[in-house]
PDB file of N, CA and C in Angstrom:
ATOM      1  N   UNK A   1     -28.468  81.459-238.958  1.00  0.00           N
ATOM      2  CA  UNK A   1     -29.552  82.402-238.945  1.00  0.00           C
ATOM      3  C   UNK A   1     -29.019  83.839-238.910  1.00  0.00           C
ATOM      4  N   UNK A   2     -28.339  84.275-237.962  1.00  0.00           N
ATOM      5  CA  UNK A   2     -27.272  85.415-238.108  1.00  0.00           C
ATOM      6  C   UNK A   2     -26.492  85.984-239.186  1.00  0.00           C
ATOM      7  N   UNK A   3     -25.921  85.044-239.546  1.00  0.00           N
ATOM      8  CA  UNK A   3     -24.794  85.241-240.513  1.00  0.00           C
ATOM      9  C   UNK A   3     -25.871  85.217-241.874  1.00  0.00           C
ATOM     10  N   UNK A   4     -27.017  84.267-242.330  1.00  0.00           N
ATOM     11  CA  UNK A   4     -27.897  84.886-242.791  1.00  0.00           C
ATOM     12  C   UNK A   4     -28.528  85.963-243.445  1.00  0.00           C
ATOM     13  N   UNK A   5     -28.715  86.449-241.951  1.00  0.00           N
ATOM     14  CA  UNK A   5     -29.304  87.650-242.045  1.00  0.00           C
ATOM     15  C   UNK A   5     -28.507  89.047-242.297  1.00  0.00           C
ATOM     16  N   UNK A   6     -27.151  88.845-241.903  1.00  0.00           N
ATOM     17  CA  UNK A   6     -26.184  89.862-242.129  1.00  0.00           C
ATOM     18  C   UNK A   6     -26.086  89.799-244.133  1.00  0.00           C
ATOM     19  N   UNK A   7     -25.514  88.239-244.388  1.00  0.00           N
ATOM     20  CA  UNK A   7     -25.314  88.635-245.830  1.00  0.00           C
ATOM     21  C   UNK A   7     -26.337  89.003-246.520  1.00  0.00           C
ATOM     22  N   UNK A   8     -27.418  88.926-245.873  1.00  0.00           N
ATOM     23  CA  UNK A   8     -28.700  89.608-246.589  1.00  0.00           C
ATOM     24  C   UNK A   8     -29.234  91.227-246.380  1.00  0.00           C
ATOM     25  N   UNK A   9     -28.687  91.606-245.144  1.00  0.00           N
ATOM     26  CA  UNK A   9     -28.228  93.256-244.925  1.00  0.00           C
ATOM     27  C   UNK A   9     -27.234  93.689-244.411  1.00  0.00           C
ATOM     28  N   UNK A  10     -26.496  94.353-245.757  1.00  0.00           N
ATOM     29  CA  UNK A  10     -25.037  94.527-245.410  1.00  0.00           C
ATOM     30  C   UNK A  10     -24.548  95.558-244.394  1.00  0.00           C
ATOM     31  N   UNK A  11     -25.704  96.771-244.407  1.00  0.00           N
ATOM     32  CA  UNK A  11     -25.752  97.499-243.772  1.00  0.00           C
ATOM     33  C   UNK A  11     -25.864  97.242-242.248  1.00  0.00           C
ATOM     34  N   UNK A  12     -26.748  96.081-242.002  1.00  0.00           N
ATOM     35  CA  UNK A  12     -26.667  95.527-240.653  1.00  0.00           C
ATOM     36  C   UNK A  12     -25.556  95.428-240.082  1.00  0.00           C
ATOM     37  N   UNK A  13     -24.613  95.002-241.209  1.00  0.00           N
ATOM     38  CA  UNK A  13     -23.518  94.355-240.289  1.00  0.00           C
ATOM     39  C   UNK A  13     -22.158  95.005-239.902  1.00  0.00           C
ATOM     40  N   UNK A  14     -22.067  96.566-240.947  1.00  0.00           N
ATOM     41  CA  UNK A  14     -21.580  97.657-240.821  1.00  0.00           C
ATOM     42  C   UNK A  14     -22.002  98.402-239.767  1.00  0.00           C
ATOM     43  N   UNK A  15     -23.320  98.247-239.575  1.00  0.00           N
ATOM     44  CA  UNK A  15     -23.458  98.749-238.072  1.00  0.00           C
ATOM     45  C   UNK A  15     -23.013  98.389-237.115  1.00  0.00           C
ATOM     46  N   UNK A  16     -23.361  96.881-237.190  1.00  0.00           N
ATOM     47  CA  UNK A  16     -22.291  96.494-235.939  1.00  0.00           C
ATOM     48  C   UNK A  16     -20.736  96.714-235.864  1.00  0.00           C
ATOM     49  N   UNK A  17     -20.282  96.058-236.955  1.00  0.00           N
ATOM     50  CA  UNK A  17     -18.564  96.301-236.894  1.00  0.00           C
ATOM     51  C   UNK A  17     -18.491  97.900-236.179  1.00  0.00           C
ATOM     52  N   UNK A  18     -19.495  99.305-236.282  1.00  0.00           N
ATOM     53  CA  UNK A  18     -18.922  99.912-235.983  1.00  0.00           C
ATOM     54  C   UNK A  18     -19.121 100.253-234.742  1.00  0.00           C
ATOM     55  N   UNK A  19     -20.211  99.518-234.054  1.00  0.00           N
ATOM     56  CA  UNK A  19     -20.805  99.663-232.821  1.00  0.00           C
ATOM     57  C   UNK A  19     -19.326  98.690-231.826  1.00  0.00           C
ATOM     58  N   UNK A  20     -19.071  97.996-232.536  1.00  0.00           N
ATOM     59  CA  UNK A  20     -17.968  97.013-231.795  1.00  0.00           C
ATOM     60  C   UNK A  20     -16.526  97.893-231.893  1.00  0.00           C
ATOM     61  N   UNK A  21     -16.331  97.993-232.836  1.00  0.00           N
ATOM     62  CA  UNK A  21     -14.814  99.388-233.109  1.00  0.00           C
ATOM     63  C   UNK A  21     -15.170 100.356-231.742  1.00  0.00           C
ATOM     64  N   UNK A  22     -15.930 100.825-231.751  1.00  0.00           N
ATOM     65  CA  UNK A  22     -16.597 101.731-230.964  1.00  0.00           C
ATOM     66  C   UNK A  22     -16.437 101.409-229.388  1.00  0.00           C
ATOM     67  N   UNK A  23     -16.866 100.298-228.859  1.00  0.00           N
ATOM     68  CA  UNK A  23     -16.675  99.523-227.793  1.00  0.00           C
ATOM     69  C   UNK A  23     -14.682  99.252-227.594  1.00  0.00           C
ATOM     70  N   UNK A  24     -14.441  98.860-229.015  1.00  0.00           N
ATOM     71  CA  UNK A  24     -13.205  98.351-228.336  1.00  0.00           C
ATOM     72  C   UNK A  24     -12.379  99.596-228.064  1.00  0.00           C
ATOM     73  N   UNK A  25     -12.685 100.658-228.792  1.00  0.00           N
ATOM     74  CA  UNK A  25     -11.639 101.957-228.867  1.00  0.00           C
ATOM     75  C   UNK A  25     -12.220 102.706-227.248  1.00  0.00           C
ATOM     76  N   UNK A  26     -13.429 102.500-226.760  1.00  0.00           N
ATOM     77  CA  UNK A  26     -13.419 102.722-225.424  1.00  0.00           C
ATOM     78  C   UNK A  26     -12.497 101.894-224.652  1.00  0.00           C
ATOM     79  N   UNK A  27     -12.470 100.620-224.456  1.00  0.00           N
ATOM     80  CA  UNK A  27     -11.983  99.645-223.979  1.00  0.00           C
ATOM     81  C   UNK A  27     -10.500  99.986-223.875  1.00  0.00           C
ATOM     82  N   UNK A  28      -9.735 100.296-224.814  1.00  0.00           N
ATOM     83  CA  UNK A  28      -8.173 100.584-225.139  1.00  0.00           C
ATOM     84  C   UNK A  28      -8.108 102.137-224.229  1.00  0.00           C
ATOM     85  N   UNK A  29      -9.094 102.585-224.233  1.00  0.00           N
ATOM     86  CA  UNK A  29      -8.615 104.304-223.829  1.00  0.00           C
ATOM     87  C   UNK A  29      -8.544 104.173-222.531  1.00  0.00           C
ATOM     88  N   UNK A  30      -9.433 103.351-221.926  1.00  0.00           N
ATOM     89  CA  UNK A  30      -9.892 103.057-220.276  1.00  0.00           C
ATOM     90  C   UNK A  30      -8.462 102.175-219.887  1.00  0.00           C
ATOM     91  N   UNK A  31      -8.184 101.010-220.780  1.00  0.00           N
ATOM     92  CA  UNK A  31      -6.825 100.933-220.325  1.00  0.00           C
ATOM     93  C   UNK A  31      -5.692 101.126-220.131  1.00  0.00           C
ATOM     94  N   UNK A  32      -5.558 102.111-221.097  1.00  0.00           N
ATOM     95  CA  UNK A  32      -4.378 103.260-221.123  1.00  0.00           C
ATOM     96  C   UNK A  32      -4.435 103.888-220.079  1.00  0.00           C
ATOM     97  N   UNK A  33      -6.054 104.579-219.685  1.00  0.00           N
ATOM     98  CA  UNK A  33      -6.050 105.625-219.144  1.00  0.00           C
ATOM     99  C   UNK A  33      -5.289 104.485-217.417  1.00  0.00           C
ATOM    100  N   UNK A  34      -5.662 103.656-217.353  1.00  0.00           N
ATOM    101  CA  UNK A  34      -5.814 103.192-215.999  1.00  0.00           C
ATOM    102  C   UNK A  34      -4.322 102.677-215.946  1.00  0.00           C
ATOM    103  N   UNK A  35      -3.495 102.888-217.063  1.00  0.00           N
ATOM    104  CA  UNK A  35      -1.964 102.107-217.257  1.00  0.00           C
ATOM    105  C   UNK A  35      -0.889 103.076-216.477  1.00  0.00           C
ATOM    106  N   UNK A  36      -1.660 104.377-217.550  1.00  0.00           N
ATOM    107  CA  UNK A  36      -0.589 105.374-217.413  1.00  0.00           C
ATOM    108  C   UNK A  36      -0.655 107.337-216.653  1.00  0.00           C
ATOM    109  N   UNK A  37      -2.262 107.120-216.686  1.00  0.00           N
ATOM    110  CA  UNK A  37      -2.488 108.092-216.295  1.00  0.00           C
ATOM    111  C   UNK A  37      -2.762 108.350-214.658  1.00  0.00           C
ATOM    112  N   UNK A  38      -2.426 109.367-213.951  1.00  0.00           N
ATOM    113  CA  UNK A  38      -2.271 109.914-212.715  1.00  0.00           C
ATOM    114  C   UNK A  38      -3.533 109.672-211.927  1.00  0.00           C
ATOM    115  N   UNK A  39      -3.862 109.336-210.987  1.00  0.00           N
ATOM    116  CA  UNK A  39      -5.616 109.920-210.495  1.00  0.00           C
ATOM    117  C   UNK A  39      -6.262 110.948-210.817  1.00  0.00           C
ATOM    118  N   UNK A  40      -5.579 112.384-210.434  1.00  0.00           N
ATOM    119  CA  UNK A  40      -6.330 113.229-210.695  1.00  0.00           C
ATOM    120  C   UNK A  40      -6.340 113.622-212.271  1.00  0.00           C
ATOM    121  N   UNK A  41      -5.879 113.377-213.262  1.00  0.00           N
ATOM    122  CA  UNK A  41      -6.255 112.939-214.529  1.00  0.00           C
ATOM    123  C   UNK A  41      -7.548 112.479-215.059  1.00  0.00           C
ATOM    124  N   UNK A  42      -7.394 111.053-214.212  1.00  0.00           N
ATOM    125  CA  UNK A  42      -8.768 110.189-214.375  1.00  0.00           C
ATOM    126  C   UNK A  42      -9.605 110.745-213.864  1.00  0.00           C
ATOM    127  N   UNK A  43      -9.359 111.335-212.863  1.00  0.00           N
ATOM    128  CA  UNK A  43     -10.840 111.888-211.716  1.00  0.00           C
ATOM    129  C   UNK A  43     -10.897 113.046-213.037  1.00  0.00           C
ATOM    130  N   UNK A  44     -10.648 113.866-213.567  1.00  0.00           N
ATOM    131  CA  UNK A  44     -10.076 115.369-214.317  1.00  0.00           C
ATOM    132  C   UNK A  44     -11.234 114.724-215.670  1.00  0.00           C
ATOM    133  N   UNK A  45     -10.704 113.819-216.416  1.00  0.00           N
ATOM    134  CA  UNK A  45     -11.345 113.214-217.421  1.00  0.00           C
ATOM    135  C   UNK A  45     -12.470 112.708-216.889  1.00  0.00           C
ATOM    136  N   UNK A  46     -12.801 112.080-216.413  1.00  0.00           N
ATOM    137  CA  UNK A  46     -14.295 111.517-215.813  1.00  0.00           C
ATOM    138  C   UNK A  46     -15.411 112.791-216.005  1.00  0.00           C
ATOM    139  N   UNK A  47     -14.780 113.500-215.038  1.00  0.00           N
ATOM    140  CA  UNK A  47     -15.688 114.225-214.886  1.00  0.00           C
ATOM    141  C   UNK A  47     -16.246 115.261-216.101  1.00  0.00           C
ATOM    142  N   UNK A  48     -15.094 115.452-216.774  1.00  0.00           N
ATOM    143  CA  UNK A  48     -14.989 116.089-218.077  1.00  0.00           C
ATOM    144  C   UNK A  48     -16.300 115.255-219.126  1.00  0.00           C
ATOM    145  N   UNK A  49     -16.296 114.267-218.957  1.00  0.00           N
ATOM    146  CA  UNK A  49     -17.096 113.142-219.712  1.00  0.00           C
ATOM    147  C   UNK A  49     -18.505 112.941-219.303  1.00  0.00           C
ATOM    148  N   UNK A  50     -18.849 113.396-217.956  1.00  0.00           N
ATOM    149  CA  UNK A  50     -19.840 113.174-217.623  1.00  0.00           C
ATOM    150  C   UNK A  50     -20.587 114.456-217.594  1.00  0.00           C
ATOM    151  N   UNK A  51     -20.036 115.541-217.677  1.00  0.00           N
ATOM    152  CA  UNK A  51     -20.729 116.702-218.464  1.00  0.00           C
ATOM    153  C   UNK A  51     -20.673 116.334-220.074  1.00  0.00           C
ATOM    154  N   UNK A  52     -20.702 115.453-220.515  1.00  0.00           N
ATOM    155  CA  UNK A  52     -21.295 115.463-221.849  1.00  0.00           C
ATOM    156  C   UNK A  52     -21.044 116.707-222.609  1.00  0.00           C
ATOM    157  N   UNK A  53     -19.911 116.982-223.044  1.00  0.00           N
ATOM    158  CA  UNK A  53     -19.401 118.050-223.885  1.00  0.00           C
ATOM    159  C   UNK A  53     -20.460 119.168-223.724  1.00  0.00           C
ATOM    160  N   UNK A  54     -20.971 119.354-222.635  1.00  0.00           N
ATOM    161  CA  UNK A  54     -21.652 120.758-222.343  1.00  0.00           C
ATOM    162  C   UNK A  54     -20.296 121.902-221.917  1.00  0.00           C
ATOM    163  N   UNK A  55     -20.818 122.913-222.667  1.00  0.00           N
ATOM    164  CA  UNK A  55     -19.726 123.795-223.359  1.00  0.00           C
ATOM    165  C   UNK A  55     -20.109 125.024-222.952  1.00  0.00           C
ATOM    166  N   UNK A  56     -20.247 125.630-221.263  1.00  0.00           N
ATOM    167  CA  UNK A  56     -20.900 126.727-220.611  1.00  0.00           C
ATOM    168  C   UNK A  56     -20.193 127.876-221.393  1.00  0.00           C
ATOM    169  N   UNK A  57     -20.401 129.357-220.932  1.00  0.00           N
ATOM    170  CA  UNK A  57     -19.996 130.383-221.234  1.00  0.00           C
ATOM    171  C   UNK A  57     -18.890 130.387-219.965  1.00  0.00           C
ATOM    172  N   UNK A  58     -17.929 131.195-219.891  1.00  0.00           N
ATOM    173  CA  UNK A  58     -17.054 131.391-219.029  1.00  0.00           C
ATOM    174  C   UNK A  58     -17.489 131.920-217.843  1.00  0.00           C
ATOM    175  N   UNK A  59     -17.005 131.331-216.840  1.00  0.00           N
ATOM    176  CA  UNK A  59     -17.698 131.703-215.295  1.00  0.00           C
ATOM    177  C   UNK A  59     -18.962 130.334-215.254  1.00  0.00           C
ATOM    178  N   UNK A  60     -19.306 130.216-216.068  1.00  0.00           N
ATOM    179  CA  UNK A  60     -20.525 129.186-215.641  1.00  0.00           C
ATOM    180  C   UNK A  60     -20.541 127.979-215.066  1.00  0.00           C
ATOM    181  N   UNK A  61     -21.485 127.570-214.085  1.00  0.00           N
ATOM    182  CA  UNK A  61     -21.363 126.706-213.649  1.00  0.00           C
ATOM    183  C   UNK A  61     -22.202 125.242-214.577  1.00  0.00           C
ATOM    184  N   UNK A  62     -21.252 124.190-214.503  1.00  0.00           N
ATOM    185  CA  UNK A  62     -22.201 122.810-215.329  1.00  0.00           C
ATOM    186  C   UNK A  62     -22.692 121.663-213.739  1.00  0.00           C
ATOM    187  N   UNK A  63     -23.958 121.393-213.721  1.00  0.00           N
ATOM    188  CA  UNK A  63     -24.089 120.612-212.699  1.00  0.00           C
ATOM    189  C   UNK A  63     -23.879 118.868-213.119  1.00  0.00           C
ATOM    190  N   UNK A  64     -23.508 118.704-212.459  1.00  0.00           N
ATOM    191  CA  UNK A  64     -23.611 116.915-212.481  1.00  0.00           C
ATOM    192  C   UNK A  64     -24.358 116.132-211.506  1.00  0.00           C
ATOM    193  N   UNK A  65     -25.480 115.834-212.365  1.00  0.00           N
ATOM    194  CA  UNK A  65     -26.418 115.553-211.658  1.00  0.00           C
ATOM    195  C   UNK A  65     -26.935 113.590-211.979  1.00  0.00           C
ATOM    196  N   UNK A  66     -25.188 113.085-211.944  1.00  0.00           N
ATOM    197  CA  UNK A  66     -25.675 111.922-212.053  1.00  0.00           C
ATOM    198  C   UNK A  66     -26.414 110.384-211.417  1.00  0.00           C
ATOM    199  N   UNK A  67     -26.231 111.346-210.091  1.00  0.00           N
ATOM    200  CA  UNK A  67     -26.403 109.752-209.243  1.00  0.00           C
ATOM    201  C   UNK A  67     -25.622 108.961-208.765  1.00  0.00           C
ATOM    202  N   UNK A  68     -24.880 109.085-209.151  1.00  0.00           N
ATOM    203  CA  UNK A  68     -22.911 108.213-208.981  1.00  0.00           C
ATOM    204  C   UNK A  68     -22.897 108.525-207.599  1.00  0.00           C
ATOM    205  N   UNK A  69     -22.759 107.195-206.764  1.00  0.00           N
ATOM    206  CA  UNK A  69     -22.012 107.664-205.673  1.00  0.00           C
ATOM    207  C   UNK A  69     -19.886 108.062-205.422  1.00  0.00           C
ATOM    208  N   UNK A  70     -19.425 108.191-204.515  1.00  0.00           N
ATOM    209  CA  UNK A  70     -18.185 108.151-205.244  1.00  0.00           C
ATOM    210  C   UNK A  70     -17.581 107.140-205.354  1.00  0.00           C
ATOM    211  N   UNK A  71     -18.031 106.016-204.686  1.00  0.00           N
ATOM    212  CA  UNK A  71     -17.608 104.635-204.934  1.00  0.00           C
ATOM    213  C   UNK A  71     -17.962 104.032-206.265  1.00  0.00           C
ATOM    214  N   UNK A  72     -19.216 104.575-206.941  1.00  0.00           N
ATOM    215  CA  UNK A  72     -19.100 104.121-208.555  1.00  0.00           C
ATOM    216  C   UNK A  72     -17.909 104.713-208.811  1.00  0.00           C
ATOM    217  N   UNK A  73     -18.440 106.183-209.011  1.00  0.00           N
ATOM    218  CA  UNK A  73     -17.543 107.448-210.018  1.00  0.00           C
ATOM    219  C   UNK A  73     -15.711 106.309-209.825  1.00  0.00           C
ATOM    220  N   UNK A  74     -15.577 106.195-208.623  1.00  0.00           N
ATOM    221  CA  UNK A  74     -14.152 105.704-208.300  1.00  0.00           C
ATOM    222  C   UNK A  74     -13.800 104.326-209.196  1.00  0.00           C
ATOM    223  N   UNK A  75     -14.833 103.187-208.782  1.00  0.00           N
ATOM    224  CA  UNK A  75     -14.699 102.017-209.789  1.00  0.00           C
ATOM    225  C   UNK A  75     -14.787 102.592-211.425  1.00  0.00           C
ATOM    226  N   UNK A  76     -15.356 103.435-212.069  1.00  0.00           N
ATOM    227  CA  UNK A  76     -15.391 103.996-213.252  1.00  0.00           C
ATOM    228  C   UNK A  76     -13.901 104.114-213.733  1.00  0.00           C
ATOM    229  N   UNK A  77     -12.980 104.971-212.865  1.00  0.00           N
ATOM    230  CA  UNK A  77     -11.566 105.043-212.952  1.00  0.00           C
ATOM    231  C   UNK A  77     -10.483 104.232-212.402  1.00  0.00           C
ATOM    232  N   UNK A  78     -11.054 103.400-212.101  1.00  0.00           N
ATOM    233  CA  UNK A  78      -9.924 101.939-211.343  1.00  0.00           C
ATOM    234  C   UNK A  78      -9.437 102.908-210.028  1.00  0.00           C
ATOM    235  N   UNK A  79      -9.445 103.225-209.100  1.00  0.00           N
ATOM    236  CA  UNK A  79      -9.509 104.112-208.252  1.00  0.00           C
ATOM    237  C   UNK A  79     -10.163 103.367-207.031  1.00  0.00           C
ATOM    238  N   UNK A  80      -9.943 104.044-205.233  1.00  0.00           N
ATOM    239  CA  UNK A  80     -10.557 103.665-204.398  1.00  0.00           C
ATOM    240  C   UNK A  80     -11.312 104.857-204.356  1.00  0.00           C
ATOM    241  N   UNK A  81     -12.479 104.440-203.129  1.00  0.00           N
ATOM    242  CA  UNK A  81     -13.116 105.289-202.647  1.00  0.00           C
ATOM    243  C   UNK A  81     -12.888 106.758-202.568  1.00  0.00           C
ATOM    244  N   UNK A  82     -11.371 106.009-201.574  1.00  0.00           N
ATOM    245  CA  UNK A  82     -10.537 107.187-200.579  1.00  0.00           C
ATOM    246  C   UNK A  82     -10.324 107.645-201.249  1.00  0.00           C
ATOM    247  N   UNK A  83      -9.567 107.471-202.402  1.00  0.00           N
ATOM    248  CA  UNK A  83      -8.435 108.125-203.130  1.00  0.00           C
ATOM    249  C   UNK A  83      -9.031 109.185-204.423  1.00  0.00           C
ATOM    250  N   UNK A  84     -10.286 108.507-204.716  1.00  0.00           N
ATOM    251  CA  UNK A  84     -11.509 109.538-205.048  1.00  0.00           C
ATOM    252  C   UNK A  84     -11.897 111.082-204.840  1.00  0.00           C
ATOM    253  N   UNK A  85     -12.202 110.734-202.980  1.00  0.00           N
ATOM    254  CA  UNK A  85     -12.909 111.615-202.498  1.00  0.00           C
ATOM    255  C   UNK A  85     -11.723 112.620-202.281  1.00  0.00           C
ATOM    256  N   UNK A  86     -10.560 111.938-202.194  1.00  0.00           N
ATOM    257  CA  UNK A  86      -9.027 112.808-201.334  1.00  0.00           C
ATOM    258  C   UNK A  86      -9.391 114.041-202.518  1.00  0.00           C
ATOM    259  N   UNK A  87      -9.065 113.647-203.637  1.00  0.00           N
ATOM    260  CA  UNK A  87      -8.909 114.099-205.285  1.00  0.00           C
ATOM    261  C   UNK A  87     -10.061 114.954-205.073  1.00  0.00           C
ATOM    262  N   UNK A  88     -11.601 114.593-205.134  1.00  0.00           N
ATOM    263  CA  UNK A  88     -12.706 115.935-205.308  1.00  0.00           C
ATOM    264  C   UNK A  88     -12.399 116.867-204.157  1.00  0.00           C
ATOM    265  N   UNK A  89     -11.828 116.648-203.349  1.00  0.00           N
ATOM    266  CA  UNK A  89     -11.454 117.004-201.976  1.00  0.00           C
ATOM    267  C   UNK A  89     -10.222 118.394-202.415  1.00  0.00           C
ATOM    268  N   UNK A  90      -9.315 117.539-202.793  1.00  0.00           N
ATOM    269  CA  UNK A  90      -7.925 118.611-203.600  1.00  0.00           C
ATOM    270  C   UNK A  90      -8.749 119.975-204.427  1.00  0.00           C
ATOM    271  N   UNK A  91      -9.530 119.383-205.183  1.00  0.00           N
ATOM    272  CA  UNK A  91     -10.596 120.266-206.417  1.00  0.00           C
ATOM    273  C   UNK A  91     -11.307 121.236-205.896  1.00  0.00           C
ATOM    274  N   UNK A  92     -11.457 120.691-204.995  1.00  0.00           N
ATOM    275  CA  UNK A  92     -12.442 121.583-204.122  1.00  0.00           C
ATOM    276  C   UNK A  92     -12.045 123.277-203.392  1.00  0.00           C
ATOM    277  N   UNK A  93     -11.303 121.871-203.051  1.00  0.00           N
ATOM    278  CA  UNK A  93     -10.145 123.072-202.075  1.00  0.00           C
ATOM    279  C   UNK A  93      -9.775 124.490-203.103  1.00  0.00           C
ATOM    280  N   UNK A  94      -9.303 123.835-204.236  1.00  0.00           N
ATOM    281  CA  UNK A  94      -8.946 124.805-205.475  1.00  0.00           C
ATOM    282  C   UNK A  94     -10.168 125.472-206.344  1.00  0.00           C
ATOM    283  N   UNK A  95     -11.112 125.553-205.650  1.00  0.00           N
ATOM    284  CA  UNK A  95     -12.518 126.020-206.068  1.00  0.00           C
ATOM    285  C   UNK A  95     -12.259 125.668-207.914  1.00  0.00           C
ATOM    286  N   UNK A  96     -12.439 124.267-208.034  1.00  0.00           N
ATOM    287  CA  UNK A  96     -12.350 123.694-209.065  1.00  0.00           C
ATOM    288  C   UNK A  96     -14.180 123.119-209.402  1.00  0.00           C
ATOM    289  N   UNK A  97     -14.338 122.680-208.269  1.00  0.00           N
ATOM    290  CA  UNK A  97     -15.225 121.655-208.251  1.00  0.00           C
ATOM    291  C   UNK A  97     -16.090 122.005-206.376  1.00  0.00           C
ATOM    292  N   UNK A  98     -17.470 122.257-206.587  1.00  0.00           N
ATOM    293  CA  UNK A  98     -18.085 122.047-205.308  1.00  0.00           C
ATOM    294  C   UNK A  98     -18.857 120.792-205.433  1.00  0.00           C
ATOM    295  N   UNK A  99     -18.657 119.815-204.542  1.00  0.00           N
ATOM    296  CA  UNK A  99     -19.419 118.709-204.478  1.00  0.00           C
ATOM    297  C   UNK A  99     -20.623 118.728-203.398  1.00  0.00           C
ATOM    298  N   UNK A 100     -21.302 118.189-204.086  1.00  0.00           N
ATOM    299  CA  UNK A 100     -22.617 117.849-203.166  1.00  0.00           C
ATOM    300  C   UNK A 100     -22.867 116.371-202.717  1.00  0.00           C
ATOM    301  N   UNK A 101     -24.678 116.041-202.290  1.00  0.00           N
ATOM    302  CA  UNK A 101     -24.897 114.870-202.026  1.00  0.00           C
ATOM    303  C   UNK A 101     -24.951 114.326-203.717  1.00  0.00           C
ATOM    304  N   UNK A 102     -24.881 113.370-203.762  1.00  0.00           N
ATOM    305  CA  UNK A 102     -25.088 112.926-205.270  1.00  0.00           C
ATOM    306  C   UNK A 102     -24.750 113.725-206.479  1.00  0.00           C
ATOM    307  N   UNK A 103     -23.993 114.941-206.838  1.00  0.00           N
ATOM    308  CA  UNK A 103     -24.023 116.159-207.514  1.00  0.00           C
ATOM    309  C   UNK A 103     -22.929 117.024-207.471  1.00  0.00           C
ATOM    310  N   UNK A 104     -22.192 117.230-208.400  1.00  0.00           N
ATOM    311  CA  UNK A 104     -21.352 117.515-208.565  1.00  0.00           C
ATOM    312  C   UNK A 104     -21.318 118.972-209.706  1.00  0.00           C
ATOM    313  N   UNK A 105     -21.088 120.233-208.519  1.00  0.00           N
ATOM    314  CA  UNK A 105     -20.960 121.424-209.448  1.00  0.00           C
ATOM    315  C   UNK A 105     -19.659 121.481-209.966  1.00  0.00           C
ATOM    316  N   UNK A 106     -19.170 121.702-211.086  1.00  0.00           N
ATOM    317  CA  UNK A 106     -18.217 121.920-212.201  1.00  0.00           C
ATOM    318  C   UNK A 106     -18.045 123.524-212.318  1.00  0.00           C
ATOM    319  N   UNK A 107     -16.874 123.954-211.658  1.00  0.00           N
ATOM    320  CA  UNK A 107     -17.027 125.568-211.428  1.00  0.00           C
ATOM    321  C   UNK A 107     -15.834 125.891-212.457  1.00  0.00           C
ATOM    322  N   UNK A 108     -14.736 125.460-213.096  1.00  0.00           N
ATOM    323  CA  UNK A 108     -13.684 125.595-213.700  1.00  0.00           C
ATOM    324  C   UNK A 108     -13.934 125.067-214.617  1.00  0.00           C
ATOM    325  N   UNK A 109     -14.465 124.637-215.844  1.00  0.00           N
ATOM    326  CA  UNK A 109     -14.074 123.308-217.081  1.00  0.00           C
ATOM    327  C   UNK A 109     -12.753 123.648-217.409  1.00  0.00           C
ATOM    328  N   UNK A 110     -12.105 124.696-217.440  1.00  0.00           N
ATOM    329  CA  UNK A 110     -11.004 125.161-217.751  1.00  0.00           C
ATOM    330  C   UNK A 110      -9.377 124.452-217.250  1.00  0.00           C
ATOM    331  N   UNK A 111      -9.782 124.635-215.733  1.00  0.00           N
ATOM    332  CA  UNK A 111      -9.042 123.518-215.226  1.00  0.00           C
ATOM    333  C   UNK A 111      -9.097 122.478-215.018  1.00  0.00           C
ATOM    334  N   UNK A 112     -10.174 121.628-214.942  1.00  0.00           N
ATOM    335  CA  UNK A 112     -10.163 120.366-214.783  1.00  0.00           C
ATOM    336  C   UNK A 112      -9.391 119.586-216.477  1.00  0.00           C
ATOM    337  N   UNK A 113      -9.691 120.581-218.080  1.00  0.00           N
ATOM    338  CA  UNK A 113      -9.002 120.513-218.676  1.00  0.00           C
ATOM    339  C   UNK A 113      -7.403 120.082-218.769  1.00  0.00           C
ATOM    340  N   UNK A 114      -6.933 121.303-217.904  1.00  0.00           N
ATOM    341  CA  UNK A 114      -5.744 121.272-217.749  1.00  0.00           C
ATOM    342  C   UNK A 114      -5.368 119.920-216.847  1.00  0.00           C
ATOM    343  N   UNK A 115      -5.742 119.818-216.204  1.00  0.00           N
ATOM    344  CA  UNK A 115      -5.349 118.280-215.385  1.00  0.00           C
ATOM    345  C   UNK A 115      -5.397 117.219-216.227  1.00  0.00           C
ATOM    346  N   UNK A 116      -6.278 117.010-217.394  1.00  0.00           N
ATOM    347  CA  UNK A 116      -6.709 116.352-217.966  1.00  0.00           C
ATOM    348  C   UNK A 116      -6.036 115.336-219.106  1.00  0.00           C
TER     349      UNK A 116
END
């Protein structure tokens, strides 16, 4: 019935192959990232990602207003809790990043770049 329906829209099935390419080339980056890259990297990229290529003017602040506690945000990056919060904690300190309850102000994109 599937296979079917694919040789009957080819286009269907180009969609998928690319919806799946798509999936796996996430899949490969997340394991790289979790192979070879540092924490504050991952924490650096995450967060980079979850502003959704919002692209402030300089000085501006981007809010993150996702809901993530840091125990997701942390499982997101193969990461603990601790080792999470230590990291927004470091950022912080470096007026990189002010964290809130649930919310995360983005005061640098510049540097979290550079970590990145």
């Amino acid at each position: 019935m599937v296979r079917d329906r694919l040789e009957s829209d080819p286009t269907l099935g180009m969609a998928l192959f690319e919806i799946a390419g798509e999936r796996l080339r996430e899949a490969q980056n997340l394991a790289e990232s979790l192979a070879f890259d540092a924490v504050l990297s991952r924490v650096a990229n995450l967060l980079l990602e979850l502003t959704g290529g919002a692209d402030p003017a300089a000085g501006e602040t981007v809010v993150l207003d996702t809901g993530l506690t840091h125990q997701q945000m942390a499982g997101l990056i193969g990461t603990t809790r601790e080792t999470f919060t230590s990291t927004i904690s470091r950022l912080a300190a470096s007026r990189i990043v002010r964290p809130q309850r649930l919310r995360l102000e983005i005061l640098d994109r510049g540097a979290l770049h550079n970590f990145a």
